[in-house]
PDB file of N, CA and C in Angstrom:
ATOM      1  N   UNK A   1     -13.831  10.048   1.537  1.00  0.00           N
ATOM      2  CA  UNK A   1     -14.168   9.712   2.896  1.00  0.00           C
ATOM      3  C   UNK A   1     -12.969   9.932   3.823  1.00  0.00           C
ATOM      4  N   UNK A   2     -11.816   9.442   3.439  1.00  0.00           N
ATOM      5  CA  UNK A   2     -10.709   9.548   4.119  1.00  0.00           C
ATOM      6  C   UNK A   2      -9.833  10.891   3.894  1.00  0.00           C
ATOM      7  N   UNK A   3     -10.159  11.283   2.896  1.00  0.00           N
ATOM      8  CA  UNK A   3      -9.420  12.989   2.479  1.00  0.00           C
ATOM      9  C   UNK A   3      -8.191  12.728   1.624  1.00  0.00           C
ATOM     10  N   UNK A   4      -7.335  13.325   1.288  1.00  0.00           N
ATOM     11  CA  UNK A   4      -6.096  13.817   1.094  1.00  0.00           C
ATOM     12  C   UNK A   4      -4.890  12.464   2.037  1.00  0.00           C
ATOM     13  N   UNK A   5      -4.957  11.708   1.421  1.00  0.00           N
ATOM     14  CA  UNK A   5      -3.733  10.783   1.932  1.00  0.00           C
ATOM     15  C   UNK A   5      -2.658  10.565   1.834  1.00  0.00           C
ATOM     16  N   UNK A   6      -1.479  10.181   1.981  1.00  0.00           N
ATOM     17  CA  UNK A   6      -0.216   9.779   1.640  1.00  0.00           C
ATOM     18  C   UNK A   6      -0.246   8.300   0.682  1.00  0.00           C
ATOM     19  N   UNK A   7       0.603   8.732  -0.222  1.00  0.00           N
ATOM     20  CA  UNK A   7       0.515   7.398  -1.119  1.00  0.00           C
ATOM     21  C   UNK A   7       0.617   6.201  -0.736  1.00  0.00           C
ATOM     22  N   UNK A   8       1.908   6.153   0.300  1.00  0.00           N
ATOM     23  CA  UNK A   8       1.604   5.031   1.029  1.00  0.00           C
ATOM     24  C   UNK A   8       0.685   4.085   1.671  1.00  0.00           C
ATOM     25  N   UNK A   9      -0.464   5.255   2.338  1.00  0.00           N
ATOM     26  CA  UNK A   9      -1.724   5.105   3.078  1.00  0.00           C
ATOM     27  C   UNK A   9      -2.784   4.582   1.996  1.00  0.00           C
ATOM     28  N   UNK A  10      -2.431   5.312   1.322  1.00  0.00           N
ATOM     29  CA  UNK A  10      -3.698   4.851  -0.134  1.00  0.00           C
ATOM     30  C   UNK A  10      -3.622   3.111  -0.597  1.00  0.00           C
ATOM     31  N   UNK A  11      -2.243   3.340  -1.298  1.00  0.00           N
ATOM     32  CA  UNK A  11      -1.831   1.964  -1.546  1.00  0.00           C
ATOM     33  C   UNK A  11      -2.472   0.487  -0.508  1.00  0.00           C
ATOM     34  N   UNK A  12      -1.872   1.169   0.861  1.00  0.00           N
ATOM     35  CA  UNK A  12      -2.225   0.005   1.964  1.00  0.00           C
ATOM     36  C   UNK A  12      -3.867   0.105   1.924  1.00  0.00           C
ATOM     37  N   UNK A  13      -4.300   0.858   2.099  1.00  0.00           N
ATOM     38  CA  UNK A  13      -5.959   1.129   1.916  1.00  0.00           C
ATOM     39  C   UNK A  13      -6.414   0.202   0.463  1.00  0.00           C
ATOM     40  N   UNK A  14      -5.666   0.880  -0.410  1.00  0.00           N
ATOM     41  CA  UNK A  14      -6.267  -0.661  -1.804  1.00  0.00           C
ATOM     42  C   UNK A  14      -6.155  -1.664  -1.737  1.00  0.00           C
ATOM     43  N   UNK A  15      -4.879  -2.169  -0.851  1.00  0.00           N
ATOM     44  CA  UNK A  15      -4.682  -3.190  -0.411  1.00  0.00           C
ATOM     45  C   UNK A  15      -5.236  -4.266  -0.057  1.00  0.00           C
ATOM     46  N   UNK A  16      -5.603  -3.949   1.270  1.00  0.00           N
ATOM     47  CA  UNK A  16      -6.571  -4.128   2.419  1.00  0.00           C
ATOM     48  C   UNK A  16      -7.847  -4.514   1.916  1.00  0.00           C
ATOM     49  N   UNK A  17      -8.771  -3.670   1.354  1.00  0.00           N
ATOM     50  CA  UNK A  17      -9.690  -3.247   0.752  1.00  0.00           C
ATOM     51  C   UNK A  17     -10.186  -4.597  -0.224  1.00  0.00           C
ATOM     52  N   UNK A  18      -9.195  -4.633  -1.464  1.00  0.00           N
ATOM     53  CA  UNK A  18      -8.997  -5.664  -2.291  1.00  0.00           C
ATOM     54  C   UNK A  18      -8.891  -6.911  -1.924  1.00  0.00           C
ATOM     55  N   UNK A  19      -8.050  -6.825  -0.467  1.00  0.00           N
ATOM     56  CA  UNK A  19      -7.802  -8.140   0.215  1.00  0.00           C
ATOM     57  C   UNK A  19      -9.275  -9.099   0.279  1.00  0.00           C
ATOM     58  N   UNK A  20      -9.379  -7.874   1.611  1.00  0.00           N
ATOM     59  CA  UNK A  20     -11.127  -8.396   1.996  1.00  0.00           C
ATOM     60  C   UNK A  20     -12.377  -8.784   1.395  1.00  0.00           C
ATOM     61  N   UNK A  21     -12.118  -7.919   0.288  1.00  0.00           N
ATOM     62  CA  UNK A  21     -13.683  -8.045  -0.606  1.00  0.00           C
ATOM     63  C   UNK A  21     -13.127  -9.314  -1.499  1.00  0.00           C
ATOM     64  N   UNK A  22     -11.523  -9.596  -2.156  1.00  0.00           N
ATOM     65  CA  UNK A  22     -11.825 -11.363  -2.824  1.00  0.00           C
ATOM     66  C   UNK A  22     -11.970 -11.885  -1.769  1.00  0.00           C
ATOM     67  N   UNK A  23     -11.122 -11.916  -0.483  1.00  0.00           N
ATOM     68  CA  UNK A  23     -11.721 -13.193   0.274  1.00  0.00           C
ATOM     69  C   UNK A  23     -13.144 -13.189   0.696  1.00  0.00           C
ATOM     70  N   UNK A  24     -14.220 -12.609   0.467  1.00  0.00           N
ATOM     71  CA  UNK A  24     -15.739 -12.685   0.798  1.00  0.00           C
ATOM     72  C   UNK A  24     -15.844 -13.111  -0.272  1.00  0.00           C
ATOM     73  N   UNK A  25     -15.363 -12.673  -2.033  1.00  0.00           N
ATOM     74  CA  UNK A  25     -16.165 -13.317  -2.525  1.00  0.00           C
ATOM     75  C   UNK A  25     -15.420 -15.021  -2.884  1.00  0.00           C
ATOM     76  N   UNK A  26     -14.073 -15.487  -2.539  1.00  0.00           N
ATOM     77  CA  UNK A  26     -13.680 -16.230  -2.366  1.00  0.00           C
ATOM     78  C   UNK A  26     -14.179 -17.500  -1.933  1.00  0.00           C
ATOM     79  N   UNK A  27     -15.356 -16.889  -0.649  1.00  0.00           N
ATOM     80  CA  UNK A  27     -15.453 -17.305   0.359  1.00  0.00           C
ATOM     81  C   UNK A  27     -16.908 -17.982  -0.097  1.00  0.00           C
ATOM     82  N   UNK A  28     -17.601 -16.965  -0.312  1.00  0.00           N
ATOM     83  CA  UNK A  28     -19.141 -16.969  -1.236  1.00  0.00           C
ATOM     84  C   UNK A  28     -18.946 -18.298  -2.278  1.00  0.00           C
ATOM     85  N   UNK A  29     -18.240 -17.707  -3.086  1.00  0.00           N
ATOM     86  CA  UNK A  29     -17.673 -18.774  -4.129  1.00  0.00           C
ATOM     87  C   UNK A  29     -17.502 -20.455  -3.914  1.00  0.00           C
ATOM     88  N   UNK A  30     -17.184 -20.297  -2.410  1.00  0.00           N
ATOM     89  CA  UNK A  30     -17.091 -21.987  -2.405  1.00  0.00           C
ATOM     90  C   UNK A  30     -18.145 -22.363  -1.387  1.00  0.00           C
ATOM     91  N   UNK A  31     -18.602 -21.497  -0.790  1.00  0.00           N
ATOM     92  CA  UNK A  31     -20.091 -22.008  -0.370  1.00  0.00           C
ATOM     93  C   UNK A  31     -20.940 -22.403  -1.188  1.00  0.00           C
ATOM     94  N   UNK A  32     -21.555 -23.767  -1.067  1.00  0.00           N
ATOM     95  CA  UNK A  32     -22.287 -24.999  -1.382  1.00  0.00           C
ATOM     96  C   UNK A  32     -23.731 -23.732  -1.501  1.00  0.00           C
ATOM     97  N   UNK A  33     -23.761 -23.050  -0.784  1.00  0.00           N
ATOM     98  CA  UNK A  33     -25.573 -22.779  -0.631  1.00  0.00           C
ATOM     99  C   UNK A  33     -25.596 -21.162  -1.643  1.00  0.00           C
ATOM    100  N   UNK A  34     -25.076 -21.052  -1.944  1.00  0.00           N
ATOM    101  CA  UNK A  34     -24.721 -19.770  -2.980  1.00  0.00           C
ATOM    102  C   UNK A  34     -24.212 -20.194  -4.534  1.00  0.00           C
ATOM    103  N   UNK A  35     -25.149 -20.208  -5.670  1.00  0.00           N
ATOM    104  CA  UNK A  35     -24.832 -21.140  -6.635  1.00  0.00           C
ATOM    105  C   UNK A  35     -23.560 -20.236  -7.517  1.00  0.00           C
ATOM    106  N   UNK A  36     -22.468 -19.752  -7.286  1.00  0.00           N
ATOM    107  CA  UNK A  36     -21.473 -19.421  -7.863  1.00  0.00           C
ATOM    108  C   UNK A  36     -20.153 -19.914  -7.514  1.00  0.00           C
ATOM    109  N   UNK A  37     -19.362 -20.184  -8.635  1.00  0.00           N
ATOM    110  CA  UNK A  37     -17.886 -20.722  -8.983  1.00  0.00           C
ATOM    111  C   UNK A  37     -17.279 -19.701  -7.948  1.00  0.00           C
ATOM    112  N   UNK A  38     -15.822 -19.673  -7.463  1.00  0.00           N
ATOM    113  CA  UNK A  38     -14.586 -19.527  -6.947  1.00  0.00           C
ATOM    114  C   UNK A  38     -14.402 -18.574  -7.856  1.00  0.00           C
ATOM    115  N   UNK A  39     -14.629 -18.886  -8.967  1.00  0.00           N
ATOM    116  CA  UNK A  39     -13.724 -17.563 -10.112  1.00  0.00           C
ATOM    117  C   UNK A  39     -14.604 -16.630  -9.865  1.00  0.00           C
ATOM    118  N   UNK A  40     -16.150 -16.892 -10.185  1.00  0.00           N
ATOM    119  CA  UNK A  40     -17.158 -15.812 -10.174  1.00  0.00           C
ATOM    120  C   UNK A  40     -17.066 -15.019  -8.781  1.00  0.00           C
ATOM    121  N   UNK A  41     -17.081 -15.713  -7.656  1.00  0.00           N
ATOM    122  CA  UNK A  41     -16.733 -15.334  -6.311  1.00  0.00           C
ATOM    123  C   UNK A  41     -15.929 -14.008  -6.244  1.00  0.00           C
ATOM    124  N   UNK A  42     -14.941 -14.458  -6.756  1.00  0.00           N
ATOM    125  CA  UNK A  42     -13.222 -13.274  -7.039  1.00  0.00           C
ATOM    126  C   UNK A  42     -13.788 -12.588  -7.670  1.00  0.00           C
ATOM    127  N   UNK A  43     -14.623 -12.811  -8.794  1.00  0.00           N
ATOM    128  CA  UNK A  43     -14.776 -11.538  -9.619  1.00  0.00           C
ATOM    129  C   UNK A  43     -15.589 -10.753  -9.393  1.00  0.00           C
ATOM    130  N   UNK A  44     -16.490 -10.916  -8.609  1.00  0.00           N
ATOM    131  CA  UNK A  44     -17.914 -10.286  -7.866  1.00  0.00           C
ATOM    132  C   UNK A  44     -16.834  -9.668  -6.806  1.00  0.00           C
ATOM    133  N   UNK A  45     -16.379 -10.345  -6.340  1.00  0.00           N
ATOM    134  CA  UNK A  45     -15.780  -9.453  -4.846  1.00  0.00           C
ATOM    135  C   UNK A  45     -14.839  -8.452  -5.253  1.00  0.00           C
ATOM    136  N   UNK A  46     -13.888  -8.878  -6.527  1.00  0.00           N
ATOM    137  CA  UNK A  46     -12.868  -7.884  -7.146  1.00  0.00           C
ATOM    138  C   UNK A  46     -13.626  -6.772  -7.360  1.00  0.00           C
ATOM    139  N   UNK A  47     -14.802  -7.034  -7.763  1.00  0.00           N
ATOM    140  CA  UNK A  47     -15.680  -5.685  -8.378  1.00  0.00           C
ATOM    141  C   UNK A  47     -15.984  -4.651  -7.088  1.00  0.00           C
ATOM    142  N   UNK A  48     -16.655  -5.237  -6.159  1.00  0.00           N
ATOM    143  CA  UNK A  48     -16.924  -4.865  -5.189  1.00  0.00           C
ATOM    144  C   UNK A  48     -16.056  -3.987  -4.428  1.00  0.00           C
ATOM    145  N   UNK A  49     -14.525  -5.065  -4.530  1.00  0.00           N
ATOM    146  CA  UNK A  49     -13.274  -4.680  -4.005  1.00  0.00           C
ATOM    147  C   UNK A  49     -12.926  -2.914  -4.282  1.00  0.00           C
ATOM    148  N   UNK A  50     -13.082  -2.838  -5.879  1.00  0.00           N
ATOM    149  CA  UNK A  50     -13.096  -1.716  -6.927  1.00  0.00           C
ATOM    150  C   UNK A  50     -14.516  -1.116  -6.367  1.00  0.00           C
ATOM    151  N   UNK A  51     -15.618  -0.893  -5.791  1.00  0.00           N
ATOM    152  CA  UNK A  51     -16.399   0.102  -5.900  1.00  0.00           C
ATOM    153  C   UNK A  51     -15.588   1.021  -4.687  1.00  0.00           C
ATOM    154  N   UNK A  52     -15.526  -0.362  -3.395  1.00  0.00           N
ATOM    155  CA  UNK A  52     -15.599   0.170  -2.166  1.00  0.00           C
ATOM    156  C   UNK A  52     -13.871   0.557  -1.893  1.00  0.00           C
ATOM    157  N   UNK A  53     -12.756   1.157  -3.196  1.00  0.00           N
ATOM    158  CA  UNK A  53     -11.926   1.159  -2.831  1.00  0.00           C
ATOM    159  C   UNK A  53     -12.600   3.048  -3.098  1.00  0.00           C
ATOM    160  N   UNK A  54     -13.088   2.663  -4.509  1.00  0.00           N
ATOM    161  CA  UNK A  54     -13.569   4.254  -5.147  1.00  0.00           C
ATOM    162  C   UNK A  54     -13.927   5.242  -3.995  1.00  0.00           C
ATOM    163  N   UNK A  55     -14.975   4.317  -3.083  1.00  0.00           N
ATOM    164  CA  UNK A  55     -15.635   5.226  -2.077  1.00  0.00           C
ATOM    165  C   UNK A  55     -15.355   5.821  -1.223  1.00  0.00           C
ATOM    166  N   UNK A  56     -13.868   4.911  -0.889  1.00  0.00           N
ATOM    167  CA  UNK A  56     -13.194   5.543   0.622  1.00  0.00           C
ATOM    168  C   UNK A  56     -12.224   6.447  -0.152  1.00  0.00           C
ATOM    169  N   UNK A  57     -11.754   6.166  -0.860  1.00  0.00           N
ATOM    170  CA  UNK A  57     -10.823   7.461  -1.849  1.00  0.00           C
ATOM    171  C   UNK A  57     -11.405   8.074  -2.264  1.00  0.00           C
ATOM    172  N   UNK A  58     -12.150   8.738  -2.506  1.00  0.00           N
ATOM    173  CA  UNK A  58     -13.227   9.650  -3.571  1.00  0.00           C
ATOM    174  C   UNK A  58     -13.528  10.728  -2.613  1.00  0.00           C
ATOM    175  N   UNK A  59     -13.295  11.926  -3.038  1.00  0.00           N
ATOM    176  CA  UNK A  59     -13.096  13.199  -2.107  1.00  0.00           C
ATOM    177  C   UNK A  59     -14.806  13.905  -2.896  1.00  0.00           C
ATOM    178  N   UNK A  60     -16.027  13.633  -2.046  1.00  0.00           N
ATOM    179  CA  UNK A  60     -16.769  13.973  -2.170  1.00  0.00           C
ATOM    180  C   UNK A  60     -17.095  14.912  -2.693  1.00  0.00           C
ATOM    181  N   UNK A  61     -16.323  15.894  -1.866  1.00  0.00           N
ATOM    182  CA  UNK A  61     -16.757  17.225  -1.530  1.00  0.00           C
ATOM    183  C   UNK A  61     -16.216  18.470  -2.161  1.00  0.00           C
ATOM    184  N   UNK A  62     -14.958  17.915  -2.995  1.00  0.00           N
ATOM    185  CA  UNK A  62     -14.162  18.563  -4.052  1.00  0.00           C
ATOM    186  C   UNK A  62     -13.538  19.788  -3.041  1.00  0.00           C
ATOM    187  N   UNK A  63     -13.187  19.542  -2.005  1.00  0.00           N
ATOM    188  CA  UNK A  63     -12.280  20.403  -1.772  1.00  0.00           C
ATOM    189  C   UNK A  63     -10.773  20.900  -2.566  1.00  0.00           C
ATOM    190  N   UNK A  64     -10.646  21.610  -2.060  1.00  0.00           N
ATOM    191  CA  UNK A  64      -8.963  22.185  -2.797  1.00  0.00           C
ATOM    192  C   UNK A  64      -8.035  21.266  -2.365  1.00  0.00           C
ATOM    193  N   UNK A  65      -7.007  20.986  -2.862  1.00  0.00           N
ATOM    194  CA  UNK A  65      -5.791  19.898  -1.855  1.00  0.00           C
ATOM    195  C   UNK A  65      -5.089  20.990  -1.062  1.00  0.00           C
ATOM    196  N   UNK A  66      -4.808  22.303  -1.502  1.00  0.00           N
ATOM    197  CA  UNK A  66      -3.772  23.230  -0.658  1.00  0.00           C
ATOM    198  C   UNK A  66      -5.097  24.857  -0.685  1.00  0.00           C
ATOM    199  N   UNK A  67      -5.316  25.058   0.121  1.00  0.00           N
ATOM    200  CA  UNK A  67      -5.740  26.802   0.558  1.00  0.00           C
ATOM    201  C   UNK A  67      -5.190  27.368   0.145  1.00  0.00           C
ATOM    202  N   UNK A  68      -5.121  28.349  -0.720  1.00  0.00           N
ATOM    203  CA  UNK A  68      -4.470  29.391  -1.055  1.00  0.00           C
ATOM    204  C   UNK A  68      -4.055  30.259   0.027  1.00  0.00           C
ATOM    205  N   UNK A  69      -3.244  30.794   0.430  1.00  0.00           N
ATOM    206  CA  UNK A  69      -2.381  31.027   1.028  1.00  0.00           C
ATOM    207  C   UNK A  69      -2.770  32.844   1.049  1.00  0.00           C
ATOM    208  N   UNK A  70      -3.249  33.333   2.302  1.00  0.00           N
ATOM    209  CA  UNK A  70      -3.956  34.815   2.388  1.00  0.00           C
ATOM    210  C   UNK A  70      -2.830  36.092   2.544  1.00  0.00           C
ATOM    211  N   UNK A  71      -2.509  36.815   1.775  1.00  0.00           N
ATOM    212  CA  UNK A  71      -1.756  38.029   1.840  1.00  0.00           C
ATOM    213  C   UNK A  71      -2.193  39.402   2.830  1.00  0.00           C
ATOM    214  N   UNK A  72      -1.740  39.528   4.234  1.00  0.00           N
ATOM    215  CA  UNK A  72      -1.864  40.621   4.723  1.00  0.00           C
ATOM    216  C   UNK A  72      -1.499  42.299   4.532  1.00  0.00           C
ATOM    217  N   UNK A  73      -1.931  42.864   4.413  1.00  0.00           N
ATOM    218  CA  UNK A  73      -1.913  44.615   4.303  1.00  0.00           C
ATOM    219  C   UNK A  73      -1.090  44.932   5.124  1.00  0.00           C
ATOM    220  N   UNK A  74      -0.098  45.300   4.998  1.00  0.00           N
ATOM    221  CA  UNK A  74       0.539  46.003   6.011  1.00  0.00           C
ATOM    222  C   UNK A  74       0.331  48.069   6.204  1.00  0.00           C
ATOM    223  N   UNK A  75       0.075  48.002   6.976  1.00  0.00           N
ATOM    224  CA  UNK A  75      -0.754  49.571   7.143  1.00  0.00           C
ATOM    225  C   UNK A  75       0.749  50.610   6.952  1.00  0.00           C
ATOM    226  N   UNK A  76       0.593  51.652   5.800  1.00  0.00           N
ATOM    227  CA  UNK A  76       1.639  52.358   5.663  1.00  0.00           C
ATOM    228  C   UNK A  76       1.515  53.164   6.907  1.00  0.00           C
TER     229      UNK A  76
END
C-alpha cells in the first residue's frame, strides 16, 4: 500500500500500527460489555496489529524495487 519505504519509515509504521491495534484490543478487553480478558484483548488486537501491519507493507502489485536502467544507441 505504501510502496518501497525506508527502514526507518517501516519500523515507525510497525510501530504505530502495533501501538493502536493493542490499545483497541486493550481497550475491548476491559470493557464490561465485551466478554473478553485484557490478555485476550492484547492478543486479538496483537493479531490484528500483525494483519494490518502485513497490509500496509505488502507490495501488492510485485513491482520491481529498481527499473532496469535503458541503454541508448548511439547512431554511428
Amino acid at each position: 500500500m505504501f510502496g518501497p519505504l525506508p527502514r526507518l519509515y517501516r519500523m515507525l509504521l510497525v510501530v504505530a500500527a502495533l501501538a493502536v491495534w493493542l490499545g483497541i484490543g486493550a481497550w475491548l478487553g476491559a470493557t464490561p460489555t465485551v466478554p473478553v480478558r485484557i490478555l485476550g484483548g492484547l492478543a486479538i488486537g496483537g493479531a490484528l496489529g500483525g494483519v494490518a501491519v502485513y497490509l500496509l507493507l505488502h507490495d501488492f502489485e510485485h513491482s520491481p524495487r529498481y527499473l532496469p536502467a535503458r541503454a541508448r544507441r548511439r547512431p554511428h
